[in-house]
ModelCIF file with pLDDT and N, C-alpha, C, O atoms, coordinates in Angstrom:
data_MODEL
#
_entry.id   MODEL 
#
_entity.id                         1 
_entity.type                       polymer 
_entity.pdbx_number_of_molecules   1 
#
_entity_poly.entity_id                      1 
_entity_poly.type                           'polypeptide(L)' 
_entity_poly.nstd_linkage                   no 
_entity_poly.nstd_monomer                   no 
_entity_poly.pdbx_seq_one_letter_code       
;(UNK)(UNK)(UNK)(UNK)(UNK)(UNK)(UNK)(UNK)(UNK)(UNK)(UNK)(UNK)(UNK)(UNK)(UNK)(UNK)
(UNK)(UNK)(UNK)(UNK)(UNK)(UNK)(UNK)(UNK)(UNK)(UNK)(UNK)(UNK)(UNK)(UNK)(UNK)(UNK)
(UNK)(UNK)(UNK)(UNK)(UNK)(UNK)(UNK)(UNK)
;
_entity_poly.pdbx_seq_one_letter_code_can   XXXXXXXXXXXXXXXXXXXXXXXXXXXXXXXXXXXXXXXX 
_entity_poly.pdbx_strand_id                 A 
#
loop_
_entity_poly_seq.entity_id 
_entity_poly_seq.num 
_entity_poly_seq.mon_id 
_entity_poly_seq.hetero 
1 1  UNK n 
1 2  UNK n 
1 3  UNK n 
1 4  UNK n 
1 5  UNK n 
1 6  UNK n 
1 7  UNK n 
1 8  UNK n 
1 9  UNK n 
1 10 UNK n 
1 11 UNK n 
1 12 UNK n 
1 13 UNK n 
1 14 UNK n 
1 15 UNK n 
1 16 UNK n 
1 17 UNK n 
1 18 UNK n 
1 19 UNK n 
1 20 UNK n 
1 21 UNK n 
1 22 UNK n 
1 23 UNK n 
1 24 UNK n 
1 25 UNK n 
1 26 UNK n 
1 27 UNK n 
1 28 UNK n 
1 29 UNK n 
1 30 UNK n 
1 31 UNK n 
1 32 UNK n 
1 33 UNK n 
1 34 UNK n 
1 35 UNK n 
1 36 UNK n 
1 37 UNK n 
1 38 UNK n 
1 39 UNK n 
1 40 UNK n 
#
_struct_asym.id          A 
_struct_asym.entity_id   1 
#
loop_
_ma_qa_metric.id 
_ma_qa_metric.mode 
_ma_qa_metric.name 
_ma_qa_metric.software_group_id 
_ma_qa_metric.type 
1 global pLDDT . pLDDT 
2 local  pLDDT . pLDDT 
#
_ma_qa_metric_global.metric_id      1 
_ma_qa_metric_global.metric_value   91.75 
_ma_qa_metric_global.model_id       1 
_ma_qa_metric_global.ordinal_id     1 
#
loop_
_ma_qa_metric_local.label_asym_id 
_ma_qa_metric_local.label_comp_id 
_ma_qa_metric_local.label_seq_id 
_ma_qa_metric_local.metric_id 
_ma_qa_metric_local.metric_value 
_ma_qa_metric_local.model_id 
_ma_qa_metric_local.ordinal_id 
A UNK 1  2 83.00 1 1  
A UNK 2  2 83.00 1 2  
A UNK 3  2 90.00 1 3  
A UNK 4  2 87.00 1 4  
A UNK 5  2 85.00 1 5  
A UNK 6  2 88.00 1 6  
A UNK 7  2 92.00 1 7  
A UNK 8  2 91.00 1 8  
A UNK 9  2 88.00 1 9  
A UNK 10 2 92.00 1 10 
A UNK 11 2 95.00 1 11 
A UNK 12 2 95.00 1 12 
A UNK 13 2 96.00 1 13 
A UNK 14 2 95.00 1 14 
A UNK 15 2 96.00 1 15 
A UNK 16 2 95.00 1 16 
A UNK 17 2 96.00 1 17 
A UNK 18 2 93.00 1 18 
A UNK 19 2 92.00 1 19 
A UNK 20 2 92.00 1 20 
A UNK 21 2 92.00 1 21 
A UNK 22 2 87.00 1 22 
A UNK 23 2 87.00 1 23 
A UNK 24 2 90.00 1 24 
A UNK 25 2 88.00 1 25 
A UNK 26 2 85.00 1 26 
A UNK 27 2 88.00 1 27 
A UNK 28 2 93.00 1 28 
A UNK 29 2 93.00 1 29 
A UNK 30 2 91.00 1 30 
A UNK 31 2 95.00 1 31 
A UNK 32 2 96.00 1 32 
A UNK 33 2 95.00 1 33 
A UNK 34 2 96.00 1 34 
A UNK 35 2 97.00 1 35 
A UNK 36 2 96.00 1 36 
A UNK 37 2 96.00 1 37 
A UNK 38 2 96.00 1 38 
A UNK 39 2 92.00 1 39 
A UNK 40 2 93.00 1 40 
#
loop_
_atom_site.group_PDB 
_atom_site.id 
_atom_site.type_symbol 
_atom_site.label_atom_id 
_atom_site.label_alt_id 
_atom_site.label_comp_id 
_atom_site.label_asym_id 
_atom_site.label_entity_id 
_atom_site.label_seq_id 
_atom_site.pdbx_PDB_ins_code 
_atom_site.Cartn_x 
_atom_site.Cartn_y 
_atom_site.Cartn_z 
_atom_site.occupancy 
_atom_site.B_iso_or_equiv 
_atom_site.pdbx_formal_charge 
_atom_site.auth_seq_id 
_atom_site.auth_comp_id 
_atom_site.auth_asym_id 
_atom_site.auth_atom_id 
_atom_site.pdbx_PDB_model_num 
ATOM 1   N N  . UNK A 1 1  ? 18.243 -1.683  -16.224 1.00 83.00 ? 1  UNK A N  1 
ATOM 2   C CA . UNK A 1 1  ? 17.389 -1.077  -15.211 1.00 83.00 ? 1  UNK A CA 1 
ATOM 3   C C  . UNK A 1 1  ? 17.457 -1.859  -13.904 1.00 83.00 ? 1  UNK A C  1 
ATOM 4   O O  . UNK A 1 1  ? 17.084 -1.089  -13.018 1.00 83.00 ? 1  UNK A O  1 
ATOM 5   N N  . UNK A 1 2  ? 17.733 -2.918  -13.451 1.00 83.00 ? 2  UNK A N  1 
ATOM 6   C CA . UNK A 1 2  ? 17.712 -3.890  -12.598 1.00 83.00 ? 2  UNK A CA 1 
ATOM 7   C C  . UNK A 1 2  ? 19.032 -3.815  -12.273 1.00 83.00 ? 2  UNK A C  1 
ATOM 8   O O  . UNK A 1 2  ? 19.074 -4.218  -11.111 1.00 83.00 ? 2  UNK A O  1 
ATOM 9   N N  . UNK A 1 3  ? 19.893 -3.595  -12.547 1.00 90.00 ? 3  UNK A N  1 
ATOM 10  C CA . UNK A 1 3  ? 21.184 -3.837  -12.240 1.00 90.00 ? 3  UNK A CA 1 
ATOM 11  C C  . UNK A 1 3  ? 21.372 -2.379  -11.738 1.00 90.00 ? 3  UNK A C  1 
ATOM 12  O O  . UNK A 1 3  ? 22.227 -2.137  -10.886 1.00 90.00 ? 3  UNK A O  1 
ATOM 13  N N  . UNK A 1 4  ? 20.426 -1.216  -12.361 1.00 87.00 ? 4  UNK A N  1 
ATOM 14  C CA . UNK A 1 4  ? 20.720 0.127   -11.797 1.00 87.00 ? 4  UNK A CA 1 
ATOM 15  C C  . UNK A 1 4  ? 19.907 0.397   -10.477 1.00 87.00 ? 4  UNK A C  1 
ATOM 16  O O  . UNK A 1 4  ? 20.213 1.372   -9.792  1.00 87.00 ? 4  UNK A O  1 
ATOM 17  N N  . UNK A 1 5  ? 18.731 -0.560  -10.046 1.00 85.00 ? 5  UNK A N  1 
ATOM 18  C CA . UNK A 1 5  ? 18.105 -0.283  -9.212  1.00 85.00 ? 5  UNK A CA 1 
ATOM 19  C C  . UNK A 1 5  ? 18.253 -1.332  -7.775  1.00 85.00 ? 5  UNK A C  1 
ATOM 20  O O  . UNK A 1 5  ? 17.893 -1.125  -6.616  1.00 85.00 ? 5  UNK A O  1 
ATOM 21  N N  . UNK A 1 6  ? 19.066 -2.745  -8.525  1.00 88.00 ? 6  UNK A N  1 
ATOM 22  C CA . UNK A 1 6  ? 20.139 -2.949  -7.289  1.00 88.00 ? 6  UNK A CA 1 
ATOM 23  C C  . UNK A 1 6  ? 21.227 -2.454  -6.781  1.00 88.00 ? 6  UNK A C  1 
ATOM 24  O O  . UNK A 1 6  ? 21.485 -2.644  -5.593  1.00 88.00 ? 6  UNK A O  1 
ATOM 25  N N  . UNK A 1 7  ? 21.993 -1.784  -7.537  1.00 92.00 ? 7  UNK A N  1 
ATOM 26  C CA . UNK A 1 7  ? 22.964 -1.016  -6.825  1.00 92.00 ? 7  UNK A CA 1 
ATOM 27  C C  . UNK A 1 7  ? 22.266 0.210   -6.148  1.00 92.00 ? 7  UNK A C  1 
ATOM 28  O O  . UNK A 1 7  ? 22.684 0.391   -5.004  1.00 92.00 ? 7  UNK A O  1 
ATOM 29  N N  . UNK A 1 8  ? 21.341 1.071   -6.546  1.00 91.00 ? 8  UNK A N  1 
ATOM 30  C CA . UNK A 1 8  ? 20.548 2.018   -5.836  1.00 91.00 ? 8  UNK A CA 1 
ATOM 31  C C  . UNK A 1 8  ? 20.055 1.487   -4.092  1.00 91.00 ? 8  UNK A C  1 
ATOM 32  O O  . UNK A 1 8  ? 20.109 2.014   -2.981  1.00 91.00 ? 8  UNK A O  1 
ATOM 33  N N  . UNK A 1 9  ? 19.653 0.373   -4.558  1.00 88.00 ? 9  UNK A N  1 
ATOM 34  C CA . UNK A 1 9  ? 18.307 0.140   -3.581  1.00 88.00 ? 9  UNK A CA 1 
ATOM 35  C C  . UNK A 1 9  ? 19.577 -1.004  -2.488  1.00 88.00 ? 9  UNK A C  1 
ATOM 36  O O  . UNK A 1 9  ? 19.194 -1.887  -1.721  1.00 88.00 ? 9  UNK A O  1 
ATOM 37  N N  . UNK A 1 10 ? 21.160 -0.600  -2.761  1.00 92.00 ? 10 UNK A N  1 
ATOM 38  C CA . UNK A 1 10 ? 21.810 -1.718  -2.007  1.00 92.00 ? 10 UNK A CA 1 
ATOM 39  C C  . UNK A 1 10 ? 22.864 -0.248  -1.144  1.00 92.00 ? 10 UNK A C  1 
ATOM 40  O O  . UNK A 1 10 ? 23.772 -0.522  -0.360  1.00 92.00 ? 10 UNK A O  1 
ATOM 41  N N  . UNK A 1 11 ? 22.569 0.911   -1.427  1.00 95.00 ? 11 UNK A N  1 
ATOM 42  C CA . UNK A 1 11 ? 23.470 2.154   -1.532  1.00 95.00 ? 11 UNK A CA 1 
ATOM 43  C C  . UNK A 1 11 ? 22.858 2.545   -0.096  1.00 95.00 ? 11 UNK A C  1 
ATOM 44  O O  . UNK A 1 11 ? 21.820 3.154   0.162   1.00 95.00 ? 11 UNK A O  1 
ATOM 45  N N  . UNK A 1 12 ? 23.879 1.974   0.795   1.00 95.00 ? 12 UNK A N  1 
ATOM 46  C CA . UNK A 1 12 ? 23.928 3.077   2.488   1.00 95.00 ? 12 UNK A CA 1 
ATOM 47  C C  . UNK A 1 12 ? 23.507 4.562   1.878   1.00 95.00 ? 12 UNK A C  1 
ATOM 48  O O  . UNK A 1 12 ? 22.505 5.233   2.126   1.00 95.00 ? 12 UNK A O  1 
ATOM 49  N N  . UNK A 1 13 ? 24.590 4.834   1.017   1.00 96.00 ? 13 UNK A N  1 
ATOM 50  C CA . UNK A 1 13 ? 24.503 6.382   1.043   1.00 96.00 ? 13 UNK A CA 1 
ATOM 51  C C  . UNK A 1 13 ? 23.194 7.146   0.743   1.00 96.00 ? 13 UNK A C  1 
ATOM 52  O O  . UNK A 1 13 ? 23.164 8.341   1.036   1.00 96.00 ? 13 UNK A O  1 
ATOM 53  N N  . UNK A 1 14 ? 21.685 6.340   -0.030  1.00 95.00 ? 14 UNK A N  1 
ATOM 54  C CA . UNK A 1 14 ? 20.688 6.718   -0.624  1.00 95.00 ? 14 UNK A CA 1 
ATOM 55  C C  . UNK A 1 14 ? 19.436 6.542   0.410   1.00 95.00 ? 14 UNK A C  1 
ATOM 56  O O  . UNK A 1 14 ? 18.942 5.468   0.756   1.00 95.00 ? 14 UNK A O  1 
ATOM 57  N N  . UNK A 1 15 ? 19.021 7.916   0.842   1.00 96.00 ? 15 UNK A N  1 
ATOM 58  C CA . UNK A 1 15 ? 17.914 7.852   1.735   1.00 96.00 ? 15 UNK A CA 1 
ATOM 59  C C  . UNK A 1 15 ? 16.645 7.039   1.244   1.00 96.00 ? 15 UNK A C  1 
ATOM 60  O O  . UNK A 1 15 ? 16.251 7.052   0.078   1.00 96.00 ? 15 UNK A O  1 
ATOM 61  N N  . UNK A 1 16 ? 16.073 6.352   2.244   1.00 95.00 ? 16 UNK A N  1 
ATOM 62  C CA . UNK A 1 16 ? 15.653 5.485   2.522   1.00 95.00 ? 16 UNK A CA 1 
ATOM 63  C C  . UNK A 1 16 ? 13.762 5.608   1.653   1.00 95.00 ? 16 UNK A C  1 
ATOM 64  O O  . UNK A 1 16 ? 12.990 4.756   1.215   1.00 95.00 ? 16 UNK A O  1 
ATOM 65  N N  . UNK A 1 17 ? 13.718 6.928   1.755   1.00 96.00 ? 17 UNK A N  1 
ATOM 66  C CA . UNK A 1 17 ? 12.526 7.698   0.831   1.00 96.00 ? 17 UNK A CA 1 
ATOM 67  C C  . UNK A 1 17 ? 12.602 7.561   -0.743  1.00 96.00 ? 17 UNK A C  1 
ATOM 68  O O  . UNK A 1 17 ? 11.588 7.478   -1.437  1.00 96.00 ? 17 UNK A O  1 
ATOM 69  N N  . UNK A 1 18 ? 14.048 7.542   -1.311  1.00 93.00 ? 18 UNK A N  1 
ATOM 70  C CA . UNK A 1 18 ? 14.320 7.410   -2.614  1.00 93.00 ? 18 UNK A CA 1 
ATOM 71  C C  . UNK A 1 18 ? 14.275 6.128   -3.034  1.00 93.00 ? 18 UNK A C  1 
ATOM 72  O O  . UNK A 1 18 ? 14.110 5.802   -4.209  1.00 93.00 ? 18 UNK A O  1 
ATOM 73  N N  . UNK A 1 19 ? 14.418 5.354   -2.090  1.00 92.00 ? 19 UNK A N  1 
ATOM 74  C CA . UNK A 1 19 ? 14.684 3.564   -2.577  1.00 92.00 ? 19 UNK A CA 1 
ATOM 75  C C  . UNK A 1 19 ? 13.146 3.083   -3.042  1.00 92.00 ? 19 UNK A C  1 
ATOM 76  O O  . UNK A 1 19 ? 12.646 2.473   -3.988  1.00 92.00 ? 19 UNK A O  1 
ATOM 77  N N  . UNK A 1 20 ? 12.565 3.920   -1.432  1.00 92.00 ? 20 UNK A N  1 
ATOM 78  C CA . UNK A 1 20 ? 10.996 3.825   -1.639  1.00 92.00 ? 20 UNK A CA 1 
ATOM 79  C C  . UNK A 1 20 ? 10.493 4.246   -2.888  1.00 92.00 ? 20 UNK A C  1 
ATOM 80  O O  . UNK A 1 20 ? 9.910  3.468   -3.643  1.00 92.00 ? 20 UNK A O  1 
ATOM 81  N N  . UNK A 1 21 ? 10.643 5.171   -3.088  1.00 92.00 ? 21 UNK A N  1 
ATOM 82  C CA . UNK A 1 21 ? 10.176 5.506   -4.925  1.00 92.00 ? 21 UNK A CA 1 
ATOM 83  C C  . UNK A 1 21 ? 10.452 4.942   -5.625  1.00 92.00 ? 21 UNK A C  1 
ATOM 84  O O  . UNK A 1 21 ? 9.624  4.520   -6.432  1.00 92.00 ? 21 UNK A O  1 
ATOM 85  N N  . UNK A 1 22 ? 11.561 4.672   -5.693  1.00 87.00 ? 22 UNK A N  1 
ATOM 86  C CA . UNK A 1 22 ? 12.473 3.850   -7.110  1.00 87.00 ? 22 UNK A CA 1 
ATOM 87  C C  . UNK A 1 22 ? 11.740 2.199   -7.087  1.00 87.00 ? 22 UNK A C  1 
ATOM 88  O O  . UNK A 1 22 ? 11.335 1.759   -8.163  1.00 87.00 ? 22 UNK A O  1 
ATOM 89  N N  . UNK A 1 23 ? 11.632 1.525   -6.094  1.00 87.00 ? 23 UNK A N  1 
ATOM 90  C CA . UNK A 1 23 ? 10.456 0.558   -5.952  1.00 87.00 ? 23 UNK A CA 1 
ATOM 91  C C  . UNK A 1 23 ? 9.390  0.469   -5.910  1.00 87.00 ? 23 UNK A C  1 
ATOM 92  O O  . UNK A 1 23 ? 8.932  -0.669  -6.005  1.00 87.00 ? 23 UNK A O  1 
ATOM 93  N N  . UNK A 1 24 ? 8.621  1.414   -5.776  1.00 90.00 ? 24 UNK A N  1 
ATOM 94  C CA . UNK A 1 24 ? 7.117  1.940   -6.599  1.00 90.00 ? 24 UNK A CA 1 
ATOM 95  C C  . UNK A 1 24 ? 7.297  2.189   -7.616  1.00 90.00 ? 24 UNK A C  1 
ATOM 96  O O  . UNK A 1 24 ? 6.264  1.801   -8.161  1.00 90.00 ? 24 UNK A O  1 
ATOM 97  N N  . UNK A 1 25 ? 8.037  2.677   -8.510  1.00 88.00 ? 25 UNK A N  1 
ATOM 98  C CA . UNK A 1 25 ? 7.898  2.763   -9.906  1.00 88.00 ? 25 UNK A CA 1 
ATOM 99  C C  . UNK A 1 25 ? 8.035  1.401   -10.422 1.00 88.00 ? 25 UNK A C  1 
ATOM 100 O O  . UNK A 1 25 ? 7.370  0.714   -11.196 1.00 88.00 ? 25 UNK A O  1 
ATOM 101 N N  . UNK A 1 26 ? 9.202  1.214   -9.689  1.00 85.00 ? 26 UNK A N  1 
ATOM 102 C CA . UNK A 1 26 ? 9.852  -0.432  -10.863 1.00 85.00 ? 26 UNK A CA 1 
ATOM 103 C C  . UNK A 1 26 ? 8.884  -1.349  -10.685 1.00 85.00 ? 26 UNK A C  1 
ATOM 104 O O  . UNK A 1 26 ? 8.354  -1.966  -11.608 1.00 85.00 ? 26 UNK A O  1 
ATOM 105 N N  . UNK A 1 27 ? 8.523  -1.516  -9.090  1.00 88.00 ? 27 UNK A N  1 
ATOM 106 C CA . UNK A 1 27 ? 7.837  -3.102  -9.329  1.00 88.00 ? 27 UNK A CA 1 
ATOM 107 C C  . UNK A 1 27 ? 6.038  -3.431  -8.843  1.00 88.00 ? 27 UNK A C  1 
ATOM 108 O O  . UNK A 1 27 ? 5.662  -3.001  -7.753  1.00 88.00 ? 27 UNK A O  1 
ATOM 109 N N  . UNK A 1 28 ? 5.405  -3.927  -9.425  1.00 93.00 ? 28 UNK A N  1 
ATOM 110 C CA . UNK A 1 28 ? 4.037  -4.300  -9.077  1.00 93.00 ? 28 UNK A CA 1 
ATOM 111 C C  . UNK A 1 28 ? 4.252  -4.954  -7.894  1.00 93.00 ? 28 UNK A C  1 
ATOM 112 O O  . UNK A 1 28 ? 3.824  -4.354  -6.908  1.00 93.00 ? 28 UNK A O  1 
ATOM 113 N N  . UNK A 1 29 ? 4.832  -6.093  -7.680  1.00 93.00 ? 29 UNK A N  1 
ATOM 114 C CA . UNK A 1 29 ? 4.691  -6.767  -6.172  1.00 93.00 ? 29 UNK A CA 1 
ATOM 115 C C  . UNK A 1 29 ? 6.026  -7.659  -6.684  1.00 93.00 ? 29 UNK A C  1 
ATOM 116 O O  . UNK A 1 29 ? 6.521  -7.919  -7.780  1.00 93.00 ? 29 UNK A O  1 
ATOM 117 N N  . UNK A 1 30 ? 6.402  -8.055  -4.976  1.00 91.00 ? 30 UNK A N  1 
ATOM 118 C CA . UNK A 1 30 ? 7.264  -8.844  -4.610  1.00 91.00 ? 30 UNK A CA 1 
ATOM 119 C C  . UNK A 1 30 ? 7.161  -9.848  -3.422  1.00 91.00 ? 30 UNK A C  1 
ATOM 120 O O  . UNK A 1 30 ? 7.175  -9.566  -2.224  1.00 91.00 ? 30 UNK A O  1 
ATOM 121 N N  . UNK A 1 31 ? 7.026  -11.413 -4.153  1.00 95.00 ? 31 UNK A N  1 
ATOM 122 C CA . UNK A 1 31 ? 6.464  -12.126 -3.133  1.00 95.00 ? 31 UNK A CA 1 
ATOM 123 C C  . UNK A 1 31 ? 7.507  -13.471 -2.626  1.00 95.00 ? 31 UNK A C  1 
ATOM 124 O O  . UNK A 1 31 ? 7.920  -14.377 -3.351  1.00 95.00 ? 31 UNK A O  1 
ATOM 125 N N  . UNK A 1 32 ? 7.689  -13.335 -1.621  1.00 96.00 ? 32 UNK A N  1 
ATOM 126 C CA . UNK A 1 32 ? 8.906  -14.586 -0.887  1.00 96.00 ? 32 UNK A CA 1 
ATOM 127 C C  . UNK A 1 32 ? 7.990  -15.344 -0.574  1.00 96.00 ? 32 UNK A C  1 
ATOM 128 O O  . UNK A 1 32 ? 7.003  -15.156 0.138   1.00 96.00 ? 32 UNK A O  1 
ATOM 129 N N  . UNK A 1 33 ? 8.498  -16.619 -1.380  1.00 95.00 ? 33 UNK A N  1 
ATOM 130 C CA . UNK A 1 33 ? 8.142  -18.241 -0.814  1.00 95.00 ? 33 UNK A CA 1 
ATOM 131 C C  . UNK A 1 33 ? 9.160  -18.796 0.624   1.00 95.00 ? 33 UNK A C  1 
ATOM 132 O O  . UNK A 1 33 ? 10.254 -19.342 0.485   1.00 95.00 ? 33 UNK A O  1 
ATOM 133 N N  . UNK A 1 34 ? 8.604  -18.552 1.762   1.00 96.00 ? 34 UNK A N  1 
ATOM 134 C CA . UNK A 1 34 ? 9.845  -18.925 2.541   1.00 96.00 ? 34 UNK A CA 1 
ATOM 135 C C  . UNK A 1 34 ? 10.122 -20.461 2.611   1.00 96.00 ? 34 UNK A C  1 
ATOM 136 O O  . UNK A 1 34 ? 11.188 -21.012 2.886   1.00 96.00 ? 34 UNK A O  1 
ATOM 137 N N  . UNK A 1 35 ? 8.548  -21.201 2.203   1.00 97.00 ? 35 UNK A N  1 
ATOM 138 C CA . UNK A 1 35 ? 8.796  -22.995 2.391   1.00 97.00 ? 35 UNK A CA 1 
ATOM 139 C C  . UNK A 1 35 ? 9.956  -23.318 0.715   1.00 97.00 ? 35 UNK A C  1 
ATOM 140 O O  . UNK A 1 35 ? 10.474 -24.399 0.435   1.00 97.00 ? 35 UNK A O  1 
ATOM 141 N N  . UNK A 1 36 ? 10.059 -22.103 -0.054  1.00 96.00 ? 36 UNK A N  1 
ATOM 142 C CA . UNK A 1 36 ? 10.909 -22.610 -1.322  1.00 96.00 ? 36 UNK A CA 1 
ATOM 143 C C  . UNK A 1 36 ? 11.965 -21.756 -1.733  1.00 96.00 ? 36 UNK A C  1 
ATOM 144 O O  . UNK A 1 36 ? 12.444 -21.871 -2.861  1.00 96.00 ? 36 UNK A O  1 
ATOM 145 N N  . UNK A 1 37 ? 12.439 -20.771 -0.791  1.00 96.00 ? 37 UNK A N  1 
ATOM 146 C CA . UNK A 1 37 ? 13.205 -19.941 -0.575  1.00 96.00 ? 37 UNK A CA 1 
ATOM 147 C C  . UNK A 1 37 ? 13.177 -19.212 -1.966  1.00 96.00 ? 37 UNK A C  1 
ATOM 148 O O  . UNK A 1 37 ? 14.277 -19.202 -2.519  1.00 96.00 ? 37 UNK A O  1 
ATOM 149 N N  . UNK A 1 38 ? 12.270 -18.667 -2.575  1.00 96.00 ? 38 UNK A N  1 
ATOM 150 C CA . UNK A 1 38 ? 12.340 -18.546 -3.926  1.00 96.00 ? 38 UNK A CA 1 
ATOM 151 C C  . UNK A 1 38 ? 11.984 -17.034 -3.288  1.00 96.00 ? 38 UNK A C  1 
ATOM 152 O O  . UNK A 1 38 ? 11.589 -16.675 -2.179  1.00 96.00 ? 38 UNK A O  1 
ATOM 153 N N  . UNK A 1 39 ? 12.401 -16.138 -4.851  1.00 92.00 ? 39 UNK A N  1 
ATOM 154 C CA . UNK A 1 39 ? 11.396 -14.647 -4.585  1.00 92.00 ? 39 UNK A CA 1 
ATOM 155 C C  . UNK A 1 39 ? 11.153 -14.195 -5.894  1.00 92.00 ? 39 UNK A C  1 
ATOM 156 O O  . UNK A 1 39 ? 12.081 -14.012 -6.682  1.00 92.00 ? 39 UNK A O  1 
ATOM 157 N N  . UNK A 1 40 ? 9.838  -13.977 -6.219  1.00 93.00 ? 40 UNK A N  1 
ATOM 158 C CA . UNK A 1 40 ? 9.284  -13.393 -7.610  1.00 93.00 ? 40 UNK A CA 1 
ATOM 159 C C  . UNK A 1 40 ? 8.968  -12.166 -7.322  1.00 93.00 ? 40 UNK A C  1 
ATOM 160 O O  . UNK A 1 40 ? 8.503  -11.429 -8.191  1.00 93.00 ? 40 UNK A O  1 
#
């Protein structure tokens, strides 16, 4: 599922509305540490 929704969500060709969905379904939150360059 992750490997299908990085190639989705990395796809010029996939309007920009669909990525949006496909990342509301998949994920609760996504948070960047910029002082630890980390991302959960």
């Amino acid at each position: 599922l992750c490997e299908y929704a990085h190639e989705l969500l990395q796809d010029e060709n996939v309007d920009f509305k669909i990525k949006e969905k496909v990342a509301n379904e998949l994920f609760d939150k996504i948070i960047y540490n910029k002082d630890e360059n980390t991302l959960y």
